[in-house]
C-alpha atoms as a PDB file:
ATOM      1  CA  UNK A   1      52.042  -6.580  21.391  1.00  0.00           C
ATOM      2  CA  UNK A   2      51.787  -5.853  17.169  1.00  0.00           C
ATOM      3  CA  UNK A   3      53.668  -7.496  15.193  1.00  0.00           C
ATOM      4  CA  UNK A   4      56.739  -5.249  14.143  1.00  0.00           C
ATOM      5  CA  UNK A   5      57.250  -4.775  17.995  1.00  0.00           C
ATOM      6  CA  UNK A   6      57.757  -8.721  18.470  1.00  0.00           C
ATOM      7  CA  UNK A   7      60.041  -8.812  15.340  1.00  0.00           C
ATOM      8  CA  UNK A   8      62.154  -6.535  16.694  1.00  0.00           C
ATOM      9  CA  UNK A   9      62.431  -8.133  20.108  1.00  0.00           C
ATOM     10  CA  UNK A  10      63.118 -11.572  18.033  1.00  0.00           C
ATOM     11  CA  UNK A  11      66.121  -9.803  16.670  1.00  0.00           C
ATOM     12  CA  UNK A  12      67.579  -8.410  19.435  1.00  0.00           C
ATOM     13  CA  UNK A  13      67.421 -12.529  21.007  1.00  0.00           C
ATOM     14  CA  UNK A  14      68.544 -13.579  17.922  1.00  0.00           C
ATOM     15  CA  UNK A  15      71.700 -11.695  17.507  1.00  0.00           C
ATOM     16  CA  UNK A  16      72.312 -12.392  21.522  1.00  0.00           C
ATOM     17  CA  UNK A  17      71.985 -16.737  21.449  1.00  0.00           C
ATOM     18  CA  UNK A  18      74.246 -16.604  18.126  1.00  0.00           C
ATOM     19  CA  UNK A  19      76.789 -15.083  20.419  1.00  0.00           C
ATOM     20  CA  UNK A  20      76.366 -17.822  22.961  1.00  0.00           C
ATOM     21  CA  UNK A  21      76.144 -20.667  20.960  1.00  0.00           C
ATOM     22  CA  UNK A  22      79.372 -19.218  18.962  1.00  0.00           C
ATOM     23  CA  UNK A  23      80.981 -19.206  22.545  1.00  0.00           C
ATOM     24  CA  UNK A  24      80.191 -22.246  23.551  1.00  0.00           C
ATOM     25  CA  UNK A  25      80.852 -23.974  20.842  1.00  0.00           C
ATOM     26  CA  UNK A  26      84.158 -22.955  21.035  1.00  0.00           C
ATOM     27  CA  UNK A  27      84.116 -23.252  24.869  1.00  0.00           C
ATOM     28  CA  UNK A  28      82.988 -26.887  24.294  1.00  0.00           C
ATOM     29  CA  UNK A  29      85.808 -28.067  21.644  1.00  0.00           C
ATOM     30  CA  UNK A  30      88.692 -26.423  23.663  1.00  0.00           C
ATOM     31  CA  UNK A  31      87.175 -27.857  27.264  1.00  0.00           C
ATOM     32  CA  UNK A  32      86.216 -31.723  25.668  1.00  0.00           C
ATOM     33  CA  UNK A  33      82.954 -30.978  27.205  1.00  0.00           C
ATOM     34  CA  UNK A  34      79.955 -33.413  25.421  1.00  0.00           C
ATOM     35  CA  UNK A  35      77.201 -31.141  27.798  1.00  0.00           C
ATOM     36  CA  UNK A  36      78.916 -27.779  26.549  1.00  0.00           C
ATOM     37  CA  UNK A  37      78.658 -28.801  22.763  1.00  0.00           C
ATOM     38  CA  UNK A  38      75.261 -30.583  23.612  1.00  0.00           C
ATOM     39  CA  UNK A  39      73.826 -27.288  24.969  1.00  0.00           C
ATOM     40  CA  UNK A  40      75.967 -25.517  21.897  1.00  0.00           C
ATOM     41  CA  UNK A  41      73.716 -27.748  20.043  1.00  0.00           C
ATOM     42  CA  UNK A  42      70.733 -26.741  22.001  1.00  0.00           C
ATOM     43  CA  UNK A  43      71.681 -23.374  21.439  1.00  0.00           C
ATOM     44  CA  UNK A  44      71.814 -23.697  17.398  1.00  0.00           C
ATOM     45  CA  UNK A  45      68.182 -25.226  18.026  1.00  0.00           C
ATOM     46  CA  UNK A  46      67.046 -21.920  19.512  1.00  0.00           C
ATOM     47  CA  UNK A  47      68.623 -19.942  16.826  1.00  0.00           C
ATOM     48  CA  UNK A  48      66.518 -21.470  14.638  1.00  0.00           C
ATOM     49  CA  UNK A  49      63.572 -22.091  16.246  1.00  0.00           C
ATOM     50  CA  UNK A  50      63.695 -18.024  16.654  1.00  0.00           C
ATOM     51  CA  UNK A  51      64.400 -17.476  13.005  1.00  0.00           C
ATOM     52  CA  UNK A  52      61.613 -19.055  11.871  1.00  0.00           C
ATOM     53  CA  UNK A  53      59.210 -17.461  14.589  1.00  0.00           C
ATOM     54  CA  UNK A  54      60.532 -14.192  13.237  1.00  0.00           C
ATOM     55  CA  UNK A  55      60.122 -15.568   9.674  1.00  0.00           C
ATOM     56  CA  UNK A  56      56.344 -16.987  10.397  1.00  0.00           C
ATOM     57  CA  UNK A  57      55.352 -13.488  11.844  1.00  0.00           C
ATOM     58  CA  UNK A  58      56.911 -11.809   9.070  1.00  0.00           C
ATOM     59  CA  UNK A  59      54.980 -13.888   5.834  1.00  0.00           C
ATOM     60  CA  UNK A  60      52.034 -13.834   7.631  1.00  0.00           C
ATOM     61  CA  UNK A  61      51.189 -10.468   7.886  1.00  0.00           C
ATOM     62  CA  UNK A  62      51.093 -10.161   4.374  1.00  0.00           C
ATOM     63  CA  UNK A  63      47.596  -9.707   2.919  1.00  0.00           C
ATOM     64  CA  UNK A  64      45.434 -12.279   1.622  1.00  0.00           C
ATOM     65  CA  UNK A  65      45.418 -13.111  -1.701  1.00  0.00           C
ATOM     66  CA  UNK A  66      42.507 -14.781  -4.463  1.00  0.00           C
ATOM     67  CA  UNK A  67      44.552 -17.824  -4.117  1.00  0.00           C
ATOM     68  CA  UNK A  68      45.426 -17.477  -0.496  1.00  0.00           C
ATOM     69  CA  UNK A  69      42.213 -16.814   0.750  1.00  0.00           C
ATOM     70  CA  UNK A  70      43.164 -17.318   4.578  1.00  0.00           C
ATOM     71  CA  UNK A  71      46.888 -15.454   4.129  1.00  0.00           C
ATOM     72  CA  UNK A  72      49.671 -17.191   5.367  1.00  0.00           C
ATOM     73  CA  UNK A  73      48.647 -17.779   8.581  1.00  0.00           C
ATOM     74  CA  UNK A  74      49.298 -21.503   8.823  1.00  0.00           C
ATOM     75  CA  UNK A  75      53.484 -20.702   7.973  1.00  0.00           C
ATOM     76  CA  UNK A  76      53.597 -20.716  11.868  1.00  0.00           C
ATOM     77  CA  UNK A  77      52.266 -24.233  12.098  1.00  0.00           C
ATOM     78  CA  UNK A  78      54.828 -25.490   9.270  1.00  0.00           C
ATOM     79  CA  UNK A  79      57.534 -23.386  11.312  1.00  0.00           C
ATOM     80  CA  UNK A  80      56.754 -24.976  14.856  1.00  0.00           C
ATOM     81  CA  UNK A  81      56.314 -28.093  13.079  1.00  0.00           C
ATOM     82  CA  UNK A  82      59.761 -27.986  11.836  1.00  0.00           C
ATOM     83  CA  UNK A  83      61.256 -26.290  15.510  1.00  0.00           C
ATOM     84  CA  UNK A  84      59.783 -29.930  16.451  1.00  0.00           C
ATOM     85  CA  UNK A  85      60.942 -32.313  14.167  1.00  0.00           C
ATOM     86  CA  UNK A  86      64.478 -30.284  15.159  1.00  0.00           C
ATOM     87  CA  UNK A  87      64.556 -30.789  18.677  1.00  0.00           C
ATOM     88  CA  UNK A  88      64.079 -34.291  18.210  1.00  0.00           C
ATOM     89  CA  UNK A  89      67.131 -34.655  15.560  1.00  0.00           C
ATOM     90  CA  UNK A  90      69.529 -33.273  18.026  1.00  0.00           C
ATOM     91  CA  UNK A  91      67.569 -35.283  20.778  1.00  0.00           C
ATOM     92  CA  UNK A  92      68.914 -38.365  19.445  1.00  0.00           C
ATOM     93  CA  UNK A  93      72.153 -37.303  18.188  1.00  0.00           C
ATOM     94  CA  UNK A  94      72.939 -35.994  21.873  1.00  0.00           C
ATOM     95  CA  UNK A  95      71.475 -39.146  23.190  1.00  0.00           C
ATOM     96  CA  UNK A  96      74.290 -41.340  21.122  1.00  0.00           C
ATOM     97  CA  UNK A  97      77.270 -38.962  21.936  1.00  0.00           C
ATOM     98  CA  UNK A  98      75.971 -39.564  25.806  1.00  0.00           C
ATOM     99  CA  UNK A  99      76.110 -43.154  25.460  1.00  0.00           C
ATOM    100  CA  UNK A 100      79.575 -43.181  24.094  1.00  0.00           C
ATOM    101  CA  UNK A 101      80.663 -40.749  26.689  1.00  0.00           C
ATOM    102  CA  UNK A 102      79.478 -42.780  29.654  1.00  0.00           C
ATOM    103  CA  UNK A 103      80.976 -45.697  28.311  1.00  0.00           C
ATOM    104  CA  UNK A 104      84.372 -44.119  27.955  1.00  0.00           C
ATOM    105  CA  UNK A 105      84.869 -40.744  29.731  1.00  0.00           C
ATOM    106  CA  UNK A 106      87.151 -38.328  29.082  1.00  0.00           C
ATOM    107  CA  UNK A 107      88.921 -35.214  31.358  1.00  0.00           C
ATOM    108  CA  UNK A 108      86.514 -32.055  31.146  1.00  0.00           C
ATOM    109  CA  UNK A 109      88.318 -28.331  31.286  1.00  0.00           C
ATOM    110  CA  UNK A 110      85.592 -27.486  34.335  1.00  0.00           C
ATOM    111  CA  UNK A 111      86.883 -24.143  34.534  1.00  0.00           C
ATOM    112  CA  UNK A 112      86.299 -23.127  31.058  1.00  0.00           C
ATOM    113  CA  UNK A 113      82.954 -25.548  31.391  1.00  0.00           C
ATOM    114  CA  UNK A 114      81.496 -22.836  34.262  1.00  0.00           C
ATOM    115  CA  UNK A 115      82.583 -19.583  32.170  1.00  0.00           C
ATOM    116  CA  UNK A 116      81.093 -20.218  29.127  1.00  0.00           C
ATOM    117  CA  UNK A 117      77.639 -21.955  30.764  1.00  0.00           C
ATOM    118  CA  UNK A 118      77.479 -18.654  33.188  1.00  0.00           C
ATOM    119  CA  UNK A 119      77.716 -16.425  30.170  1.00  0.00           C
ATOM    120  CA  UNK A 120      74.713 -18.598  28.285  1.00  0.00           C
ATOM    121  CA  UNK A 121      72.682 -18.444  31.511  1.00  0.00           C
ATOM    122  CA  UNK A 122      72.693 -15.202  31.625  1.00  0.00           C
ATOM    123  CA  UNK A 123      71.920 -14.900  28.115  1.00  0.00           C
ATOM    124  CA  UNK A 124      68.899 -16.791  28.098  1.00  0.00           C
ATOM    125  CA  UNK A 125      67.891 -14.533  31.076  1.00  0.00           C
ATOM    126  CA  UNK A 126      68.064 -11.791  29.014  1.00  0.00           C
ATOM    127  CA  UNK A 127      66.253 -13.765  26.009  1.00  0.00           C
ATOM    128  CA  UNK A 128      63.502 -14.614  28.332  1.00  0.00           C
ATOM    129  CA  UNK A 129      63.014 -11.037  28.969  1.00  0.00           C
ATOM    130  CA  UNK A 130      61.894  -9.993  25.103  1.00  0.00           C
ATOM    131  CA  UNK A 131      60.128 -13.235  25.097  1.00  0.00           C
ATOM    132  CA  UNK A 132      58.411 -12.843  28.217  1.00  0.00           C
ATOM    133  CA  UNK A 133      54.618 -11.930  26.766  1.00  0.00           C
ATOM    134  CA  UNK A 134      54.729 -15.014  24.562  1.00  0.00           C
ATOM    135  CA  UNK A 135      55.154 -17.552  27.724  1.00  0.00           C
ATOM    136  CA  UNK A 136      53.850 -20.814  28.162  1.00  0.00           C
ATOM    137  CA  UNK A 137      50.153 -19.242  28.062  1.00  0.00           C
ATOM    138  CA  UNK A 138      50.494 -17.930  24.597  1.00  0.00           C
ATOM    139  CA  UNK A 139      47.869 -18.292  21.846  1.00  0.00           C
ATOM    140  CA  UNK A 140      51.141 -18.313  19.161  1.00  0.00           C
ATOM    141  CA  UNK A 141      52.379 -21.826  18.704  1.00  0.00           C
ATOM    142  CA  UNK A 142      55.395 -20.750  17.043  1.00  0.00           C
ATOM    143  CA  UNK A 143      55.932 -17.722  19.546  1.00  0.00           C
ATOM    144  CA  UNK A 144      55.526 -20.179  22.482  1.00  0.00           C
ATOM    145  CA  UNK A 145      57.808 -23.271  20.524  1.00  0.00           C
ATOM    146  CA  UNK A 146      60.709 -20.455  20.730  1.00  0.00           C
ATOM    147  CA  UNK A 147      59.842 -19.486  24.380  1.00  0.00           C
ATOM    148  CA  UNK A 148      60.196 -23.077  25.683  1.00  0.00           C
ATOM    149  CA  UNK A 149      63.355 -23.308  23.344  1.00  0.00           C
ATOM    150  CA  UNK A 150      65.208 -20.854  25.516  1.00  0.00           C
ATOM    151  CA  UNK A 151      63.714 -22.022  28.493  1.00  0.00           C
ATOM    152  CA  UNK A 152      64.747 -25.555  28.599  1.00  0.00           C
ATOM    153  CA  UNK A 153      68.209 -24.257  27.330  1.00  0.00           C
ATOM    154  CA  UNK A 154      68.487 -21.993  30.641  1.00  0.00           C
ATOM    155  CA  UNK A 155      67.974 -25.461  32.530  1.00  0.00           C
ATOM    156  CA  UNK A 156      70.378 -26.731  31.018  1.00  0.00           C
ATOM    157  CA  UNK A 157      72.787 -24.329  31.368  1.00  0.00           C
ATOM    158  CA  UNK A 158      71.768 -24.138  35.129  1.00  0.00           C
ATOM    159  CA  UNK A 159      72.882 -27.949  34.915  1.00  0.00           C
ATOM    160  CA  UNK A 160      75.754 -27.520  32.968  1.00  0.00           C
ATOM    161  CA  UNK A 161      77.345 -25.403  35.682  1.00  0.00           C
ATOM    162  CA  UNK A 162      76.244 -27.731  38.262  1.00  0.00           C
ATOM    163  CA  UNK A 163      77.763 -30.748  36.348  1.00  0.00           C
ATOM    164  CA  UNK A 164      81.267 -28.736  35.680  1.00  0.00           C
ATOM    165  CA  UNK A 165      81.443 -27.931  39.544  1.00  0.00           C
ATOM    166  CA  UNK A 166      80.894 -31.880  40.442  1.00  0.00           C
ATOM    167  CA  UNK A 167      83.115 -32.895  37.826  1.00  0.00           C
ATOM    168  CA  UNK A 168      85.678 -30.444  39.257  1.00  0.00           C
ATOM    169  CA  UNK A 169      85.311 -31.758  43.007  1.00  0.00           C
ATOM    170  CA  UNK A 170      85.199 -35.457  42.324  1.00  0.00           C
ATOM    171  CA  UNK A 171      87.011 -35.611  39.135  1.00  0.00           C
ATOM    172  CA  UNK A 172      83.942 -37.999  38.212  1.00  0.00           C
ATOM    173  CA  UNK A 173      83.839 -36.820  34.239  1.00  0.00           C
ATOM    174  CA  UNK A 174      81.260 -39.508  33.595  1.00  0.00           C
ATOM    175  CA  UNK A 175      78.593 -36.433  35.026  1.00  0.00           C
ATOM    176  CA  UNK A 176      79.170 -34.585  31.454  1.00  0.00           C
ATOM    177  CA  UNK A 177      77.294 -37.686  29.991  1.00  0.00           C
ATOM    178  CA  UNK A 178      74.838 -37.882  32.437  1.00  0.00           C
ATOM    179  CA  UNK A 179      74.302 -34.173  31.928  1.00  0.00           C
ATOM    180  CA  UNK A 180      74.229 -34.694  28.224  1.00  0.00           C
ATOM    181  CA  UNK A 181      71.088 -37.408  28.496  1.00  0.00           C
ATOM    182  CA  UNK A 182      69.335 -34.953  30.631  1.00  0.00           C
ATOM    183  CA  UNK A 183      69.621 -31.971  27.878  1.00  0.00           C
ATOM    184  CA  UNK A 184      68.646 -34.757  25.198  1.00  0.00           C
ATOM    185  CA  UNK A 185      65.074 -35.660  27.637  1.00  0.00           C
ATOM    186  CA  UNK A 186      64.955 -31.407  27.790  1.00  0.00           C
ATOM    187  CA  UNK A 187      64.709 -31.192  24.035  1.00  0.00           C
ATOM    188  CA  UNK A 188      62.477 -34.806  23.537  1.00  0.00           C
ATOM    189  CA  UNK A 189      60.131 -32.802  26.282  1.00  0.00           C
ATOM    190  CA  UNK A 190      59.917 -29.908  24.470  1.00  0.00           C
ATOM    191  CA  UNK A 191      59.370 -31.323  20.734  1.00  0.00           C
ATOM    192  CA  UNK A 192      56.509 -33.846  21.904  1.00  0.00           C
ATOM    193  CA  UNK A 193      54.603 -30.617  22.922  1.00  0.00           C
ATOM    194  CA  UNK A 194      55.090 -28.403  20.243  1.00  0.00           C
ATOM    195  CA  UNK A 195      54.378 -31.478  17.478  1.00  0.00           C
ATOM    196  CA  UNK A 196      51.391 -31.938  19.173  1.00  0.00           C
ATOM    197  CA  UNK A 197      50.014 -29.198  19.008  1.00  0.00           C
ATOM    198  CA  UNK A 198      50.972 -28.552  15.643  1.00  0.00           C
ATOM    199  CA  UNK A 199      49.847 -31.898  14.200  1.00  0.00           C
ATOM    200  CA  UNK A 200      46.323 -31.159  15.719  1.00  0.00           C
ATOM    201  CA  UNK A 201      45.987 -28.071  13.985  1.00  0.00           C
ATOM    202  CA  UNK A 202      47.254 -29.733  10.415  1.00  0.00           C
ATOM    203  CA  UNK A 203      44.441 -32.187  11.132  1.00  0.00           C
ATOM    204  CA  UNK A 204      42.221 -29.336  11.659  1.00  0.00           C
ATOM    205  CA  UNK A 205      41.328 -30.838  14.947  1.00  0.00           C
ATOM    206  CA  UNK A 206      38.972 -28.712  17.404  1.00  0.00           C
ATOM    207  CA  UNK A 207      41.164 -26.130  18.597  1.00  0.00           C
ATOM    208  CA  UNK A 208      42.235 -27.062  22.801  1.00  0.00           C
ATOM    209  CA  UNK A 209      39.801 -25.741  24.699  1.00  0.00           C
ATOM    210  CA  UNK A 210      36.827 -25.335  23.455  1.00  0.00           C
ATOM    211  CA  UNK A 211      33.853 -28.116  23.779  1.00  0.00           C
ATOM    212  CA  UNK A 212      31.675 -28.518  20.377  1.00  0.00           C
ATOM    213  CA  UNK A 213      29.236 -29.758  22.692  1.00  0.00           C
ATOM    214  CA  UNK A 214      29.393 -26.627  24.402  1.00  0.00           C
ATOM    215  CA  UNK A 215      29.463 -24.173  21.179  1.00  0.00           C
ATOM    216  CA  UNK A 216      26.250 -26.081  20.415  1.00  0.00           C
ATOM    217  CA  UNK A 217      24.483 -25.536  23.252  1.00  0.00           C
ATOM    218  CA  UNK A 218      25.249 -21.642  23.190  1.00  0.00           C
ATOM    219  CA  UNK A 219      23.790 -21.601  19.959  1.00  0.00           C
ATOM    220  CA  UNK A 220      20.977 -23.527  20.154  1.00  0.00           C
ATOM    221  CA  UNK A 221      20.006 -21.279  23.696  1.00  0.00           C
ATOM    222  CA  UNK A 222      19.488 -18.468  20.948  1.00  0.00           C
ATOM    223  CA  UNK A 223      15.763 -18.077  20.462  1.00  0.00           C
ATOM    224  CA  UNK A 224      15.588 -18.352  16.900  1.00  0.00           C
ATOM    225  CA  UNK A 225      17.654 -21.290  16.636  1.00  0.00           C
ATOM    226  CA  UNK A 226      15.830 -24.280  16.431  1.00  0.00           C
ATOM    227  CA  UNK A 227      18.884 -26.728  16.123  1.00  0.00           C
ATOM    228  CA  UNK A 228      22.787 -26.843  14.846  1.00  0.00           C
ATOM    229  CA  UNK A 229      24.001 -28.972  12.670  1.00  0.00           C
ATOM    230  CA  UNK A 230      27.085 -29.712  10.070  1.00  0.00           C
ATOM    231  CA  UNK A 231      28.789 -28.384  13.163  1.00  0.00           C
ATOM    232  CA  UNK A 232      32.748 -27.987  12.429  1.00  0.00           C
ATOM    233  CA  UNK A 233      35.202 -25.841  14.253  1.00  0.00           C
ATOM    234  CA  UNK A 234      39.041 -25.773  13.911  1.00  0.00           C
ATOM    235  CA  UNK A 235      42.272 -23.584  13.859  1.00  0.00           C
ATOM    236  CA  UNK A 236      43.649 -21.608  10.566  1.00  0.00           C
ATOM    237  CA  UNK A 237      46.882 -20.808  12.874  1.00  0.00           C
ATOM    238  CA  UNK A 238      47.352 -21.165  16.552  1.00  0.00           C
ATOM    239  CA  UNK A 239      45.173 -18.085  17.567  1.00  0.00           C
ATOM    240  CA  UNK A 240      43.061 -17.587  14.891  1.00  0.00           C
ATOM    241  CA  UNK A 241      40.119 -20.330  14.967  1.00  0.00           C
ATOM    242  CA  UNK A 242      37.069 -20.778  12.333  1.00  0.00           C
ATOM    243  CA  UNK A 243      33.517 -22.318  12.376  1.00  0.00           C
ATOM    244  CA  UNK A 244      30.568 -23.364   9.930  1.00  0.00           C
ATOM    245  CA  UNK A 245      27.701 -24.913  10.704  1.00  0.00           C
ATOM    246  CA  UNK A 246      24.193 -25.037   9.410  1.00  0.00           C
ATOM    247  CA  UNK A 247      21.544 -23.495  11.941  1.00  0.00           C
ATOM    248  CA  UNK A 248      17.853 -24.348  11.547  1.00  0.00           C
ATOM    249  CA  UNK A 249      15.690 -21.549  12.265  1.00  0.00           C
ATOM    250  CA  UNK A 250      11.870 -20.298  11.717  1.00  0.00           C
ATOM    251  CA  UNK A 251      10.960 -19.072   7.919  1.00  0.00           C
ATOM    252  CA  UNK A 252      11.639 -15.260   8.411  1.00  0.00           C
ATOM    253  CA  UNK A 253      12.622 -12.383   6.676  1.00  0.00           C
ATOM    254  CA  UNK A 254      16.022 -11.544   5.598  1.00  0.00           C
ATOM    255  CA  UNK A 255      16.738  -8.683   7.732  1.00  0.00           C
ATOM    256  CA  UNK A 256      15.272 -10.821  10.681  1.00  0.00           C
ATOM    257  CA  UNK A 257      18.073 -13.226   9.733  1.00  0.00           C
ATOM    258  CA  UNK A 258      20.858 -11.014   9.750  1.00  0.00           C
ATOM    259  CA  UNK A 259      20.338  -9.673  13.406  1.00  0.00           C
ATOM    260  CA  UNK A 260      20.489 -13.850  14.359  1.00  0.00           C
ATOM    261  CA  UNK A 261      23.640 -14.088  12.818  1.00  0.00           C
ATOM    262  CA  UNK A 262      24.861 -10.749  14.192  1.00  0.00           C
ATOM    263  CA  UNK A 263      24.290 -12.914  17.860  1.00  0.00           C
ATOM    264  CA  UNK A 264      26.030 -15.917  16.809  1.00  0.00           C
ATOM    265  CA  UNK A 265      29.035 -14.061  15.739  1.00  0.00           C
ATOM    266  CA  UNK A 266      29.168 -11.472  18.882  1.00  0.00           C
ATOM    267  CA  UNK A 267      28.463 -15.278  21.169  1.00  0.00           C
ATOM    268  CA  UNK A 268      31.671 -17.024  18.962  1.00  0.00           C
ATOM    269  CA  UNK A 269      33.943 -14.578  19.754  1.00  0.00           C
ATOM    270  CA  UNK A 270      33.160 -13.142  23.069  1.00  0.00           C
ATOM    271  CA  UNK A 271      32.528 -16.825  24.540  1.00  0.00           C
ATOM    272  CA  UNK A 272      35.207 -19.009  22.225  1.00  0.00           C
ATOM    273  CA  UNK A 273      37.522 -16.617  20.450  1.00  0.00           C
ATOM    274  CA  UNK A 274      36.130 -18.097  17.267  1.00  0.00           C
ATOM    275  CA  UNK A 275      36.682 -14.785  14.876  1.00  0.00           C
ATOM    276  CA  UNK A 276      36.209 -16.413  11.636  1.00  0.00           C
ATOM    277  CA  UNK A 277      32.639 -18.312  11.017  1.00  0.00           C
ATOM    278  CA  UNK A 278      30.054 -19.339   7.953  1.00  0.00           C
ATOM    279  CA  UNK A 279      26.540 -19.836   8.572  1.00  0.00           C
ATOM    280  CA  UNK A 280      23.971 -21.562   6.723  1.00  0.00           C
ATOM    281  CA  UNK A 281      20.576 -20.886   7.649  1.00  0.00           C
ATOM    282  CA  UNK A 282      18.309 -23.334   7.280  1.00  0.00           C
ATOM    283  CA  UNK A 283      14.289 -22.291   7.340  1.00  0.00           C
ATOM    284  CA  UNK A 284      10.748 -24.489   8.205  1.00  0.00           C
ATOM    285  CA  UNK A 285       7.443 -22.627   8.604  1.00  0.00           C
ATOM    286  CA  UNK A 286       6.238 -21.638  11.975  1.00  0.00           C
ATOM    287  CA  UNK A 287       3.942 -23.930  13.685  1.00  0.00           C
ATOM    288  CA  UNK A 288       0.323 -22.785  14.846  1.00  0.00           C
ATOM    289  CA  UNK A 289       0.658 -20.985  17.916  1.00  0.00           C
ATOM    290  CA  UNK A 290       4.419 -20.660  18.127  1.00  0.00           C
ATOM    291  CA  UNK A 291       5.197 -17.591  20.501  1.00  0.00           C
ATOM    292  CA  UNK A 292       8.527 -17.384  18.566  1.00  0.00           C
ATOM    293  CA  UNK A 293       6.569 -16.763  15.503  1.00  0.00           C
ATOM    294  CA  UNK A 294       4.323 -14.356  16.559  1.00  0.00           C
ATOM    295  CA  UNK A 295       7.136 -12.051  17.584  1.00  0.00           C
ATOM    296  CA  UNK A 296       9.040 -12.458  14.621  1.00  0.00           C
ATOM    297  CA  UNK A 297       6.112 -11.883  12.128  1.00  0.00           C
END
C-alpha cells in the first residue's frame, strides 16, 4: 500500500476515534464510570498515536536533503517513541484513579456504561479495518504502534461492557476499578513493546531478525570474498535497514570488482531486506596456483 493511500485511511480512523473518545468522555462524566473515562483516556492515546503515524508518513516522504542525507525516515522512530512514553503516562495515571476507586467505590450509570462502550467497539472494528495491512506483522513501527493502539482499546471496550453488565447484576461497582487496572496493564503491555523496539533502533542495534553471523557467512560463500570484516548492520527506520563492511578480496580489476559488489547487493536484499549498503574492498595479490585467480585474470 503507497503512502498517500495509508494517509488517507489514517484520516478516515482519525476523524472516527475522535468521535468515540468525544462520546465517551462524555458518557464517562455523566455515568461516574472510572473504566469509561479510562478507555476515554485510552481513546485520546489512539488519537494521537494515529496523528503522529499520519504525521511520520507524511515528513518522511519528503526528499533527502545535503544535510539530511537519509530523509526523514527516523521521524517514525521519534513518533512511536513518543506513542510509548504516552501509553505509559496514562498507564499510571489510570493505575492511581483505580486504586482510589477500589478503595472507595462509587454507583456506575451501567446503562449509559454499555451504550457508549458498544458504540467504541464497534468503532475500533471499523478502525481495525483501514488498519488491517499494518497488523502485528508490519515492517512500520509507527504503523504497527497505532495498530496495537486500537487493538488493545477494542479489549477494553469488550471489557468495559462486560464490567457494566456485572456491575448492573450484582450492584458490585468495585468491578469499574478492577476494569480500570486491567486497561492500565493493556496500555503498560503495549508501550513496553513499542519502546523496545524503538530504543533498539535509536541504538542502531541489529535490526530483529537478522543474524550478523549469518550475513557473514553469505558473504564470505561468495567466491571472491576472501573474508568480512568492520561488519555493521542496523535500521535507518523500521523497514528500511543499512550495512557497511569491509570485504577482502583478490587484487583484480575494477570492472571485476563491480560485478562482486553487484552480488553482495542482489544477496542483502533478496536474503535480509538490507536495501541500503557501503562496501569497502579490500585487495592482496593472488597466491601461486590459486584457481580463483586464474579465472579472474
Amino acid at each position: 500500500m503507497d503512502s498517500q493511500s495509508t494517509r488517507k485511511r489514517l484520516t478516515i480512523a482519525i476523524s472516527l476515534t475522535f468521535v468515540v473518545l468525544v462520546a465517551e468522555a462524555v458518557g464517562g462524566v455523566l455515568s461516574n464510570s472510572l473504566a469509561l473515562l479510562s478507555d476515554a483516556a485510552h481513546m485520546f492515546g489512539d488519537v494521537f498515536a494515529l496523528c503522529l503515524s499520519w504525521f511520520a508518513l507524511k515528513i518522511s516522504s519528503r526528499p533527502t536533503t545535503s544535510t539530511k542525507t537519509f530523509g526523514l525516515h527516523r521521524m517514525e522512530i521519534f513518533a512511536a517513541f513518543i506513542n510509548g512514553i504516552t501509553l505509559i503516562i496514562m498507564a499510571v495515571w489510570i493505575f492511581y484513579e483505580a486504586i482510589k476507586r477500589f478503595q472507595n467505590p462509587t454507583a456506575v450509570d451501567s446503562q449509559i456504561v454499555i451504550i457508549i462502550a458498544v458504540i467504541g467497539l464497534c468503532t475500533n472494528l471499523g478502525v481495525l479495518y483501514f488498519l488491517k495491512d499494518h497488523g502485528p506483522h508490519s515492517h512500520d513501527l509507527n504503523m504497527k504502534s497505532a495498530f496495537f493502539h486500537v487493538m488493545a482499546d477494542m479489549l477494553a471496550s469488550v471489557g468495559v461492557i462486560i464490567g457494566a453488565i456485572v456491575m448492573m447484576t450484582t450492584g458490585w461497582y468495585a468491578t469499574d476499578a478492577v476494569l480500570s487496572a486491567g486497561i492500565a496493564l493493556l496500555l503498560f503491555w503495549g508501550a513496553r513493546t513499542i519502546l523496545s523496539d524503538a530504543v533498539h533502533i535509536l541504538l542502531e542495534g541489529v535490526p530483529k531478525g537478522i543474524s550478523v553471523v549469518e550475513v557473514e557467512k553469505q558473504l564470505t560463500a561468495i567466491p571472491a570474498i576472501r573474508e568480512i570484516h568492520e561488519l555493521h548492520i542496523w535500521s535507518i527506520c523500521s523497514s528500511i535497514y543499512a550495512l557497511s563492511a569491509h570485504a577482502l578480496v583478490n587484487d583484480q580489476k575494477v570492472n571485476q570488482v563491480e560485478s562482486v559488489l553487484d552480488e553482495i547487493q542482489k544477496l542483502l536484499k533478496t536474503k535480509f531486506n538490507i536495501t541500503h549498503s557501503t562496501i569497502q574492498f579490500e585487495s592482496r595479490l593472488c597466491k601461486e596456483g590459486e584457481i580463483l585467480c586464474d579465472i579472474h585474470h
